[in-house]
Protein backbone atom coordinates (compact mmCIF):
# COMPACT_ATOMS: atom_id res chain seq x y z
CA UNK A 1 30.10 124.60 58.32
CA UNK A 2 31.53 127.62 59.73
CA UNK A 3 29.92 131.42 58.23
CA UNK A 4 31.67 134.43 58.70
CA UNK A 5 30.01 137.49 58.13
CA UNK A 6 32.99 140.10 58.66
CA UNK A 7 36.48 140.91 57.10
CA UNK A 8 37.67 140.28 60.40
CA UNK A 9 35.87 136.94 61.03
CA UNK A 10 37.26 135.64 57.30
CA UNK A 11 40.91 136.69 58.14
CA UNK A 12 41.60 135.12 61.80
CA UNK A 13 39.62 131.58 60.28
CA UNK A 14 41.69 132.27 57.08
CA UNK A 15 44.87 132.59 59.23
CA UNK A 16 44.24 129.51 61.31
CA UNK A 17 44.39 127.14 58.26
CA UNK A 18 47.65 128.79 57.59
CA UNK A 19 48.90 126.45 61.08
CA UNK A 20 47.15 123.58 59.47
CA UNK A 21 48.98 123.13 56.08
CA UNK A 22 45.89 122.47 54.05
CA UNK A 23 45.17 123.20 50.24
CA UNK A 24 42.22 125.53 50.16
CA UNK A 25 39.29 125.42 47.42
CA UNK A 26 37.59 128.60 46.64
CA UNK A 27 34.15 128.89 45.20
CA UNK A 28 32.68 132.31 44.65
CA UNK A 29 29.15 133.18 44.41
CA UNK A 30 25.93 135.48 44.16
CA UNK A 31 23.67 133.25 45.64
CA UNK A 32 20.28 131.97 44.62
CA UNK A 33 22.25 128.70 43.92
CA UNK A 34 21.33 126.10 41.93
CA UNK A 35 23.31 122.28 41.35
CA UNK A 36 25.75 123.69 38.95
CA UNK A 37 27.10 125.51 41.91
CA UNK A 38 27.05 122.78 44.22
CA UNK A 39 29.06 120.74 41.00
CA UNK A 40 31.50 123.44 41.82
CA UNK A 41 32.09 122.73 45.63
CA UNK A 42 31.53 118.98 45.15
CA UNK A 43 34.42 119.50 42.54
CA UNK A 44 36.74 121.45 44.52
CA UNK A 45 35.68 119.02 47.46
CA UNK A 46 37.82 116.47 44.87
CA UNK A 47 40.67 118.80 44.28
CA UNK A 48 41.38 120.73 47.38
CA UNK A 49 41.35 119.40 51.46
CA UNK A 50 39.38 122.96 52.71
CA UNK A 51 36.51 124.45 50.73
CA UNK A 52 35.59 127.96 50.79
CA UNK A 53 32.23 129.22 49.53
CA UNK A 54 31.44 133.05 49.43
CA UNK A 55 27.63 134.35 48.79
CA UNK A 56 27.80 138.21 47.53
CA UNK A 57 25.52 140.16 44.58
CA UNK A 58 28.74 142.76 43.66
CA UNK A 59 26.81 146.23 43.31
CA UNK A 60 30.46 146.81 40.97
CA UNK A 61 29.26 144.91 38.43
CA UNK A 62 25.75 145.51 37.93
CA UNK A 63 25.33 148.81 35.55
CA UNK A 64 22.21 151.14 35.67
CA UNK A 65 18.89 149.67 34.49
CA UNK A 66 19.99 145.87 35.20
CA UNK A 67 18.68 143.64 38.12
CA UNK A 68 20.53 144.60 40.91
CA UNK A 69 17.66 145.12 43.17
CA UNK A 70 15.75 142.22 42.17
CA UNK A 71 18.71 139.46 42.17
CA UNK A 72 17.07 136.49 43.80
CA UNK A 73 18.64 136.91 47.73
CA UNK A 74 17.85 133.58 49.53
CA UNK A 75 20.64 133.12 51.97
CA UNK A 76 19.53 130.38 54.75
CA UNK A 77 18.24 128.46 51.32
CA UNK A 78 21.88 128.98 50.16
CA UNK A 79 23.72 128.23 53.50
CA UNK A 80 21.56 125.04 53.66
CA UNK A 81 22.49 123.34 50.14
CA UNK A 82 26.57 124.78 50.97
CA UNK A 83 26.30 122.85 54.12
CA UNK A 84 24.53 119.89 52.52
CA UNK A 85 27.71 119.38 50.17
CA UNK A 86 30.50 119.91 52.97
CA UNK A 87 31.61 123.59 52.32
CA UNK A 88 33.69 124.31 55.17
CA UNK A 89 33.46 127.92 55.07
CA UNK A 90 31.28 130.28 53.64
CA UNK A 91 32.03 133.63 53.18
CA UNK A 92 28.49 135.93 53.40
CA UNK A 93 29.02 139.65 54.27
CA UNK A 94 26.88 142.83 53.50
CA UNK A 95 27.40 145.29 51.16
CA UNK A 96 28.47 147.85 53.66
CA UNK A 97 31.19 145.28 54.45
CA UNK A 98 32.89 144.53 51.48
CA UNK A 99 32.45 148.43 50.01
CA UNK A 100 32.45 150.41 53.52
CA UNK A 101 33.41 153.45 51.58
CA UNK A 102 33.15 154.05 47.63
CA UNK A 103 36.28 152.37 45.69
CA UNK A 104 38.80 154.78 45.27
CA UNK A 105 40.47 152.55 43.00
CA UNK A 106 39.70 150.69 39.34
CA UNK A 107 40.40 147.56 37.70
CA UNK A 108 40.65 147.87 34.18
CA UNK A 109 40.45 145.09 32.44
CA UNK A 110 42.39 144.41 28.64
CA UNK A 111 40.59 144.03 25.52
CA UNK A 112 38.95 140.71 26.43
CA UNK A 113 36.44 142.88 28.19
CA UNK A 114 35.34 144.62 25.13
CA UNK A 115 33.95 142.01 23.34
CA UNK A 116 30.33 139.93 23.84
CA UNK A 117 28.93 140.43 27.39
CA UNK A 118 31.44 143.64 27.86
CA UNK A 119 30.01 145.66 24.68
CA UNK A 120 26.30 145.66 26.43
CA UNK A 121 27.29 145.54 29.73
CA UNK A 122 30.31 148.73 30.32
CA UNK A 123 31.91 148.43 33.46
CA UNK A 124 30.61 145.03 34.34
CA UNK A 125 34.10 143.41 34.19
CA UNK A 126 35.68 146.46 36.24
CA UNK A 127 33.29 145.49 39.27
CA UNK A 128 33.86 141.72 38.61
CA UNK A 129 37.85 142.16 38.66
CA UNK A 130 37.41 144.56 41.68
CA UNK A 131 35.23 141.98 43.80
CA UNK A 132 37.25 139.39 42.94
CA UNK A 133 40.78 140.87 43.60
CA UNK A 134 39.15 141.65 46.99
CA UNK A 135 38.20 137.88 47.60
CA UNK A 136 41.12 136.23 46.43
CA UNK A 137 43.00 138.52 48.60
CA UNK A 138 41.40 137.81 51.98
CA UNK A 139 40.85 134.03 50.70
CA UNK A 140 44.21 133.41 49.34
CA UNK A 141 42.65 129.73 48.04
CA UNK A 142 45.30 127.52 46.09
CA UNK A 143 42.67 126.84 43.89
CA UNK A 144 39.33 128.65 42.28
CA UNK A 145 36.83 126.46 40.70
CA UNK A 146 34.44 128.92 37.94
CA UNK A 147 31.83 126.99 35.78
CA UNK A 148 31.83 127.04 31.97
CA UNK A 149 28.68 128.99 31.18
CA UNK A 150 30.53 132.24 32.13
CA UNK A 151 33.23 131.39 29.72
CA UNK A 152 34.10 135.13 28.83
CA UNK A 153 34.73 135.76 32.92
CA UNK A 154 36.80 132.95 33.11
CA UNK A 155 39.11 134.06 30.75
CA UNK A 156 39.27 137.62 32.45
CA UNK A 157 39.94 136.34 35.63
CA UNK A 158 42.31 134.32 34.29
CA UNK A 159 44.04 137.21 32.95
CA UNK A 160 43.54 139.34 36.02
CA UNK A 161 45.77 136.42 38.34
CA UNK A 162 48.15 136.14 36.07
CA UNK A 163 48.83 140.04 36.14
CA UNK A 164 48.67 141.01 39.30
CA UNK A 165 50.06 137.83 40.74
CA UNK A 166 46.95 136.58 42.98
CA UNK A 167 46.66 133.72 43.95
CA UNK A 168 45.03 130.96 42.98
CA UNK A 169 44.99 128.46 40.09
CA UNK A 170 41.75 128.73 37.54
CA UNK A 171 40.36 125.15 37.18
CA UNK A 172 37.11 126.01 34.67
CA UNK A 173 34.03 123.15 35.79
CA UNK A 174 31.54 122.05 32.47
CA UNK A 175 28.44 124.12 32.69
CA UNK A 176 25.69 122.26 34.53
CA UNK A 177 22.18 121.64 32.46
CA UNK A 178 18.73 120.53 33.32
CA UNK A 179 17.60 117.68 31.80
CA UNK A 180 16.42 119.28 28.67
CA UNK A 181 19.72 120.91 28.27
CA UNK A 182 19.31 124.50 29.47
CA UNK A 183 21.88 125.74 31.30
CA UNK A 184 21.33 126.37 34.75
CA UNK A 185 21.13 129.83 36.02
CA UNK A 186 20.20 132.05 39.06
CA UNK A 187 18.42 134.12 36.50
CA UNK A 188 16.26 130.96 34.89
CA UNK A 189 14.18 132.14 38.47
CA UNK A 190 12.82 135.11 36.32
CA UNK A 191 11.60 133.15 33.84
CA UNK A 192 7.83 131.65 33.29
CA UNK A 193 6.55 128.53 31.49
CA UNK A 194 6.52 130.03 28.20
CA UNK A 195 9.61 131.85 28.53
CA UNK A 196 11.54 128.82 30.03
CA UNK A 197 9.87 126.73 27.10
CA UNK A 198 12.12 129.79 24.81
CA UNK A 199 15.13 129.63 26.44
CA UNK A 200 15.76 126.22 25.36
CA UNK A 201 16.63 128.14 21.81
CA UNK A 202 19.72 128.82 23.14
CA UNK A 203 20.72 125.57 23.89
CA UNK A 204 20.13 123.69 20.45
CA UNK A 205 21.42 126.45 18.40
CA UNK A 206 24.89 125.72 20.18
CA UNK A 207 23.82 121.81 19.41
CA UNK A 208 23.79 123.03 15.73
CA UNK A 209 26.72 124.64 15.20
CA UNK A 210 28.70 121.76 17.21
CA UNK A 211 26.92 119.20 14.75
CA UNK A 212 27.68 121.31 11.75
CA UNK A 213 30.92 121.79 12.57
CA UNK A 214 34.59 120.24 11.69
CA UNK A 215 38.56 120.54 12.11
CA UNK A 216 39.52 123.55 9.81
CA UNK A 217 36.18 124.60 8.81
CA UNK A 218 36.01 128.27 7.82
CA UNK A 219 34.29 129.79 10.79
CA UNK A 220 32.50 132.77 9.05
CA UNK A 221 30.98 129.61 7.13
CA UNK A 222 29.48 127.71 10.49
CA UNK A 223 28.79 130.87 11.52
CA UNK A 224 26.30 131.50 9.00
CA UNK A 225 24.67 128.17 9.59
CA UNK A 226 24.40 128.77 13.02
CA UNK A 227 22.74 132.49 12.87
CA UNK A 228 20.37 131.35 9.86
CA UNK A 229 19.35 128.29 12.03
CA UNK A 230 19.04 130.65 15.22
CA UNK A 231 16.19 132.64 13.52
CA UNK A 232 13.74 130.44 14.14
CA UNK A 233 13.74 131.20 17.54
CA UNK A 234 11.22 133.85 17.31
CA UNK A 235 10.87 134.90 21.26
CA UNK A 236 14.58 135.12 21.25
CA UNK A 237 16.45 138.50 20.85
CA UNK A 238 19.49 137.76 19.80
CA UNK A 239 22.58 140.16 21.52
CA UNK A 240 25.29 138.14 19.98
CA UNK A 241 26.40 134.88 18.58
CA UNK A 242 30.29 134.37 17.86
CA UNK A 243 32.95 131.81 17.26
CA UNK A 244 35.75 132.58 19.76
CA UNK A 245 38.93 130.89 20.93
CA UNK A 246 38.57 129.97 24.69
CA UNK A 247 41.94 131.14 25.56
CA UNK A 248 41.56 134.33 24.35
CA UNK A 249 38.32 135.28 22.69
CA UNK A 250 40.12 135.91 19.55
CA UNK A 251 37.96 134.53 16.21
CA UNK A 252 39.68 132.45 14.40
CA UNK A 253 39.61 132.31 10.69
CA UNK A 254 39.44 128.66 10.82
CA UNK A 255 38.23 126.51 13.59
CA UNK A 256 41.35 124.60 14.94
CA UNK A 257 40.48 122.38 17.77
CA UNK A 258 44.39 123.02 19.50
CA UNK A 259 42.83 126.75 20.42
CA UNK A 260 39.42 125.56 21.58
CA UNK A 261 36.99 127.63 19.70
CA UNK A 262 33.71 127.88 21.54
CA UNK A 263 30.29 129.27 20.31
CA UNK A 264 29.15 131.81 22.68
CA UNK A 265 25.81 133.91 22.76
CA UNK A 266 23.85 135.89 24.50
CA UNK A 267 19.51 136.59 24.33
CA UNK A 268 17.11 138.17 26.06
CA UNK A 269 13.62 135.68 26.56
CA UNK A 270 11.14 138.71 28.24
CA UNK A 271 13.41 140.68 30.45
CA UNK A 272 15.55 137.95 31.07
CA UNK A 273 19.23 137.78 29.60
CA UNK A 274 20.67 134.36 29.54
CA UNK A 275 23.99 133.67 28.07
CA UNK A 276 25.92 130.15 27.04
CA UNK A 277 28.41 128.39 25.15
CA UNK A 278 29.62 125.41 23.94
CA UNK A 279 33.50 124.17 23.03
CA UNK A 280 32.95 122.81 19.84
CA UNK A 281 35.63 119.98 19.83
CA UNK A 282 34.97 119.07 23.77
């Protein structure tokens, strides 16, 4: 596995493949990786012939009070397990590299970065459009492989190549879980027996509402059941639960499976916010 560390280094290897004709894979990252990142590369391993990994916590998109500082930063761990599934490339520059100066220009994303995460987290999407309008610039992949559990940035970076013409085609990879069912997350580092043990409240009130659920059900209806169900989840505090469509995080009225309404929430266990979702006809 090649690493390159500079703009410089990622352009002349970037410009090289151009001579050898090969569909490129990109996989972006902030590190402290777990296997539902390595699901990613092993799936983009499947779809693509060169596989580009990049490691980088995005200062952008972390707002004040939040855990910039403290993001888990374990880079020969990381290169090790990117190496270990055949990444090709990765991509692992400093700050100072990527943001040599302050940004003197914006992305500003539509209304899809109002809603959920984007209501208590202002700005967050800006500094995840910027960082990745940066990457898929100097990576130009064919394809970019993004797991499920972010489902919200998926659809904003979905919106964000289709409107500024970048390349790369979205393929969205099923969220990875431990064997219990909680989804797998850089942040689950944070958390400590009884908090992990609390997290897991997450994951079966998504279980509910899928259960509870049917073709044309009123969603203010499941909704209900899903939020009176969620209450018992007493270590849990609750930022959101919603109903959305996955192409657009609309609500609907009514749950029609041709627009693939998802459940999506978001809790803190401790200091620790943890977010999922679940397409309820997937």
């Amino acid at each position: 596995m090649q690493i390159a560390r500079t703009l410089q280094e990622l352009v002349l290897l970037r410009k090289a493949l151009d001579l050898k004709d090969v569909t490129i894979g990109f996989v972006p990252t902030m590190g402290a990786l777990h296997q539902g990142h390595i699901s990613l590369v092993n799936t983009a391993k499947q779809h693509t012939e060169f596989v580009i990994a990049s490691i980088f916590v995005n200062p952008t998109q972390f707002g004040p009070g939040e855990d910039f500082n403290r993001y888990p930063r374990l880079p020969d761990q990381d290169a090790a397990m990117l190496q270990a599934a055949g990444t090709d490339l990765l991509f692992m520059p400093d700050p100072s590299e990527m943001y040599p100066i302050p940004p003197r220009f914006t992305i500003t994303p539509g209304k899809s970065a109002n809603v959920l995460c984007g209501k208590s987290r202002p700005g967050h999407f800006a500094g995840v459009g910027l960082i990745v309008t940066k990457l898929l610039n100097l990576v130009r992949p064919h394809s970019l492989f993004l797991g499920q559990k972010d489902l919200q940035q998926t659809v904003i970076i979905k919106q964000l190549i289709e409107d500024l013409n970048l390349p790369g085609n979205v393929i969205v990879c099923p969220t990875h879980r431990e064997a219990d069912g909680l989804a797998m997350s850089s942040r689950n580092r944070y958390l400590d027996p009884e908090e992990r043990m609390a997290a897991l409240g997450l994951y079966h009130t998504l279980v509910k509402g899928k259960v509870q659920m049917f073709e044309g059900m009123e969603t203010q209806l499941l909704l209900t059941i899903i939020q009176k169900f969620s209450a018992q989840f007493e270590r849990l505090q609750w930022e959101y639960i919603e109903i959305v469509n996955s192409t657009d995080l609309e609500t609907p009225e009514f749950l029609n499976s041709e627009k693939q309404p998802a459940i999506v929430l978001a809790a803190k266990v401790g200091n620790t916010r943890l977010i999922d979702n679940m397409f309820l006809f997937k």
